[in-house]
N, C-alpha and C. Protein backbone atom coordinates (compact mmCIF):
# COMPACT_ATOMS: atom_id res chain seq x y z
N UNK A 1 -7.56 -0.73 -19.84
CA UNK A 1 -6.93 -1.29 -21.01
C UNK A 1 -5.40 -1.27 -20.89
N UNK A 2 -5.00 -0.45 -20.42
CA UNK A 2 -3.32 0.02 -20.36
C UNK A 2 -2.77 -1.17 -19.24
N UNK A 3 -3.54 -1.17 -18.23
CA UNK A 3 -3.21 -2.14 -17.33
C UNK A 3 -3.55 -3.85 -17.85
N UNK A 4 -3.80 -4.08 -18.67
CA UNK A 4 -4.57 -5.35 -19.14
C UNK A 4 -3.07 -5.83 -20.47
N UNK A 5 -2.92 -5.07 -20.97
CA UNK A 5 -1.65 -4.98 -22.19
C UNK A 5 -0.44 -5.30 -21.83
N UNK A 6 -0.51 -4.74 -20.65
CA UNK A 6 0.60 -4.52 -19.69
C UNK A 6 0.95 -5.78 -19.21
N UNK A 7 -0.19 -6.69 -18.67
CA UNK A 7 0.13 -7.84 -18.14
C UNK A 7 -0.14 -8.58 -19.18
N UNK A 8 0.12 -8.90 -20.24
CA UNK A 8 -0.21 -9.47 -21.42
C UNK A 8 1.10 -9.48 -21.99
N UNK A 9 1.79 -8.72 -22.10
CA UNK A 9 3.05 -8.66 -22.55
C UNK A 9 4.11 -9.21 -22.24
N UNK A 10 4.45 -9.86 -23.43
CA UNK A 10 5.49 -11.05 -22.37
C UNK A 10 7.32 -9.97 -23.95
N UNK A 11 8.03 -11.06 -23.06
CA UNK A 11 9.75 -10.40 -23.35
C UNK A 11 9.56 -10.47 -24.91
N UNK A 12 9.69 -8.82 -25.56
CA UNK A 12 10.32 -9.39 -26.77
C UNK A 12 8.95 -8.15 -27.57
N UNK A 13 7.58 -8.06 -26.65
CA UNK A 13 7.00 -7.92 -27.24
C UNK A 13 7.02 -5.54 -27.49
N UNK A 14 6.35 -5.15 -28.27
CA UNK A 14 6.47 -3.91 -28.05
C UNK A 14 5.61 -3.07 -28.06
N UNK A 15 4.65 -2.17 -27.55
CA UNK A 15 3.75 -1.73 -26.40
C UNK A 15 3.56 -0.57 -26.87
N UNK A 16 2.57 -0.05 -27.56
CA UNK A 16 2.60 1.58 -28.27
C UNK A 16 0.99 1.55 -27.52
N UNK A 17 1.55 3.23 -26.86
CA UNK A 17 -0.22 3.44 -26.26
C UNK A 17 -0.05 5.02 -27.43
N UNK A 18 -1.02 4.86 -27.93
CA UNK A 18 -1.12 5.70 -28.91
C UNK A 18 -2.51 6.68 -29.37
N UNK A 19 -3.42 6.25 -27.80
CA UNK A 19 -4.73 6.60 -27.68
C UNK A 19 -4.88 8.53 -27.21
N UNK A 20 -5.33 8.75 -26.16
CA UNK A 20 -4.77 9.96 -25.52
C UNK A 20 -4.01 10.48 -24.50
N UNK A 21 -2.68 10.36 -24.94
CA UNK A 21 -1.45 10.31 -24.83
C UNK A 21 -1.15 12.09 -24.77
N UNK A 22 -1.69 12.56 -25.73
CA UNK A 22 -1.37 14.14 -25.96
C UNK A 22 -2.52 14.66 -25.36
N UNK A 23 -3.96 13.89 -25.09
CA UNK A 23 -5.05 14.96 -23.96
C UNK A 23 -4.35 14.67 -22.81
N UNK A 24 -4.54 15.42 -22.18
CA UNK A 24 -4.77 15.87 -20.53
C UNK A 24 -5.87 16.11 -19.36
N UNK A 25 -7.48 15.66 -20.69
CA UNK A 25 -8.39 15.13 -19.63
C UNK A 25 -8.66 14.06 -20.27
N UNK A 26 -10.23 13.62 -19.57
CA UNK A 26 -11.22 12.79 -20.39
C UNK A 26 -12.35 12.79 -19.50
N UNK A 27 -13.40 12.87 -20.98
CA UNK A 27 -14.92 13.47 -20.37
C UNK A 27 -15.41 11.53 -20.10
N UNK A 28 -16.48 11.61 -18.81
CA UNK A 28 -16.87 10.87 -18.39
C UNK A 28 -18.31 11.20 -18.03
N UNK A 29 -19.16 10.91 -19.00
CA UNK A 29 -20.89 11.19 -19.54
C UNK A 29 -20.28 12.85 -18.99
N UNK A 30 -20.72 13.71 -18.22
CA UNK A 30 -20.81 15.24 -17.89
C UNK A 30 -19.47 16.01 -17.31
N UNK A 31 -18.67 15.06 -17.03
CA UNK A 31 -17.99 15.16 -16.01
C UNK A 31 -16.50 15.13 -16.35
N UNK A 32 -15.49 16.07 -16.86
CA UNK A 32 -14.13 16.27 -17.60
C UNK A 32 -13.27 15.53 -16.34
N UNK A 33 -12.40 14.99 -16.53
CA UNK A 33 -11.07 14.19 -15.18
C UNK A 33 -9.52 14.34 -15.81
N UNK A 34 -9.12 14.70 -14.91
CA UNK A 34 -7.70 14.71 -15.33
C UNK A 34 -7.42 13.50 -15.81
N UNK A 35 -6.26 13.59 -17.22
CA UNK A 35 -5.90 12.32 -17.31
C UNK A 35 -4.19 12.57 -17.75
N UNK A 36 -3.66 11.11 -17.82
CA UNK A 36 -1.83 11.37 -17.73
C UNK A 36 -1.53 9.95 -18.28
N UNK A 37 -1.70 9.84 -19.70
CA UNK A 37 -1.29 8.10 -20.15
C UNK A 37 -0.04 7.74 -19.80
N UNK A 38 1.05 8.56 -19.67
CA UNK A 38 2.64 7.75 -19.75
C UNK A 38 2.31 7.95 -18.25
N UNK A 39 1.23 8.31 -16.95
CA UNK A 39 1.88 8.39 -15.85
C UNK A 39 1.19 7.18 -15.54
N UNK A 40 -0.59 6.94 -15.55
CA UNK A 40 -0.85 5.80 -15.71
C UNK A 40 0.46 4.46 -16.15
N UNK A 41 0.75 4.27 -17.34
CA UNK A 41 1.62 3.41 -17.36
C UNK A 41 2.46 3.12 -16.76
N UNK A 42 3.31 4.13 -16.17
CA UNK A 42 4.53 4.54 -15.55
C UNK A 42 3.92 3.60 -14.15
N UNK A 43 3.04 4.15 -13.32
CA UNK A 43 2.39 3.21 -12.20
C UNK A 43 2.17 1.87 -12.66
N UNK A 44 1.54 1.64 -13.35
CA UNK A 44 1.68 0.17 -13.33
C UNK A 44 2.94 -0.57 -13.55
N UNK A 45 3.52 -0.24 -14.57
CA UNK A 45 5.03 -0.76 -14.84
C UNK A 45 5.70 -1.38 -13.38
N UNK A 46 5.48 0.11 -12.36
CA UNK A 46 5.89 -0.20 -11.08
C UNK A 46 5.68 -0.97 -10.22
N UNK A 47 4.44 -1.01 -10.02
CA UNK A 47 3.45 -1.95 -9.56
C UNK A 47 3.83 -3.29 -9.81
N UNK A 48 4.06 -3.22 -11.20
CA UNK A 48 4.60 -5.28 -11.67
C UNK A 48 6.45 -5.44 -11.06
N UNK A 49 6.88 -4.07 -10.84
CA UNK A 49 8.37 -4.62 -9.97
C UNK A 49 9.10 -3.88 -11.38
N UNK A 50 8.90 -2.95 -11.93
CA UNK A 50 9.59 -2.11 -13.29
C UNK A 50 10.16 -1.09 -12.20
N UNK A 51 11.56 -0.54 -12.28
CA UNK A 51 11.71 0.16 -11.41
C UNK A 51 12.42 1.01 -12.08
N UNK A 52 12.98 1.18 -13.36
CA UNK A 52 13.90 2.09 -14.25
C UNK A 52 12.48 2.73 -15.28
N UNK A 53 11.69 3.23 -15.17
CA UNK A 53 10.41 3.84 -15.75
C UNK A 53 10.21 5.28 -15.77
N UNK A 54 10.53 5.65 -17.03
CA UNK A 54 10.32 7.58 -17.27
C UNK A 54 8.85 7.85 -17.18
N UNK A 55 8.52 9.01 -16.98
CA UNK A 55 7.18 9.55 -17.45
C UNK A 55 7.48 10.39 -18.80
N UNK A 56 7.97 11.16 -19.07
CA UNK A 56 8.65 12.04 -20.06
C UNK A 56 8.42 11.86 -21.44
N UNK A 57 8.40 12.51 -22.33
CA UNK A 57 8.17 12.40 -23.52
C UNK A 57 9.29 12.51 -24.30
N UNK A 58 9.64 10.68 -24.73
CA UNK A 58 10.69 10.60 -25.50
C UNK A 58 10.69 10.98 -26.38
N UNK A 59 10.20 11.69 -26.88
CA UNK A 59 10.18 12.22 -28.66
C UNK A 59 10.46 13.58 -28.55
N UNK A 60 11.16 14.12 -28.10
CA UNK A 60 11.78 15.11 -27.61
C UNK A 60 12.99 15.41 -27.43
């Protein structure tokens, strides 16, 4: 989904991932996985040629 928004977004528009952002896993049927939403994003951003991209938590 994060990657799908991402390329969907055109200039102008503004982008709140607001899902689990504050977990640090996610269960998958039995099976807990690390998870990292701003780092996820952070990779893709890059990926599309974004090269000024924090991981960090601006609300801080």
């Amino acid at each position: 989904a994060i990657v799908e928004i991402l390329l969907r977004a055109r200039p102008g528009d503004t982008i709140v991932l607001a899902g689990k952002g504050h977990e640090k896993s996610m269960i998958y049927g039995s099976e807990k996985r690390p998870w990292d939403e701003a780092a996820v994003a952070a990779s893709v951003l890059r990926s599309m040629g974004y090269h000024r991209v924090s991981e960090g938590d601006e609300s801080t």
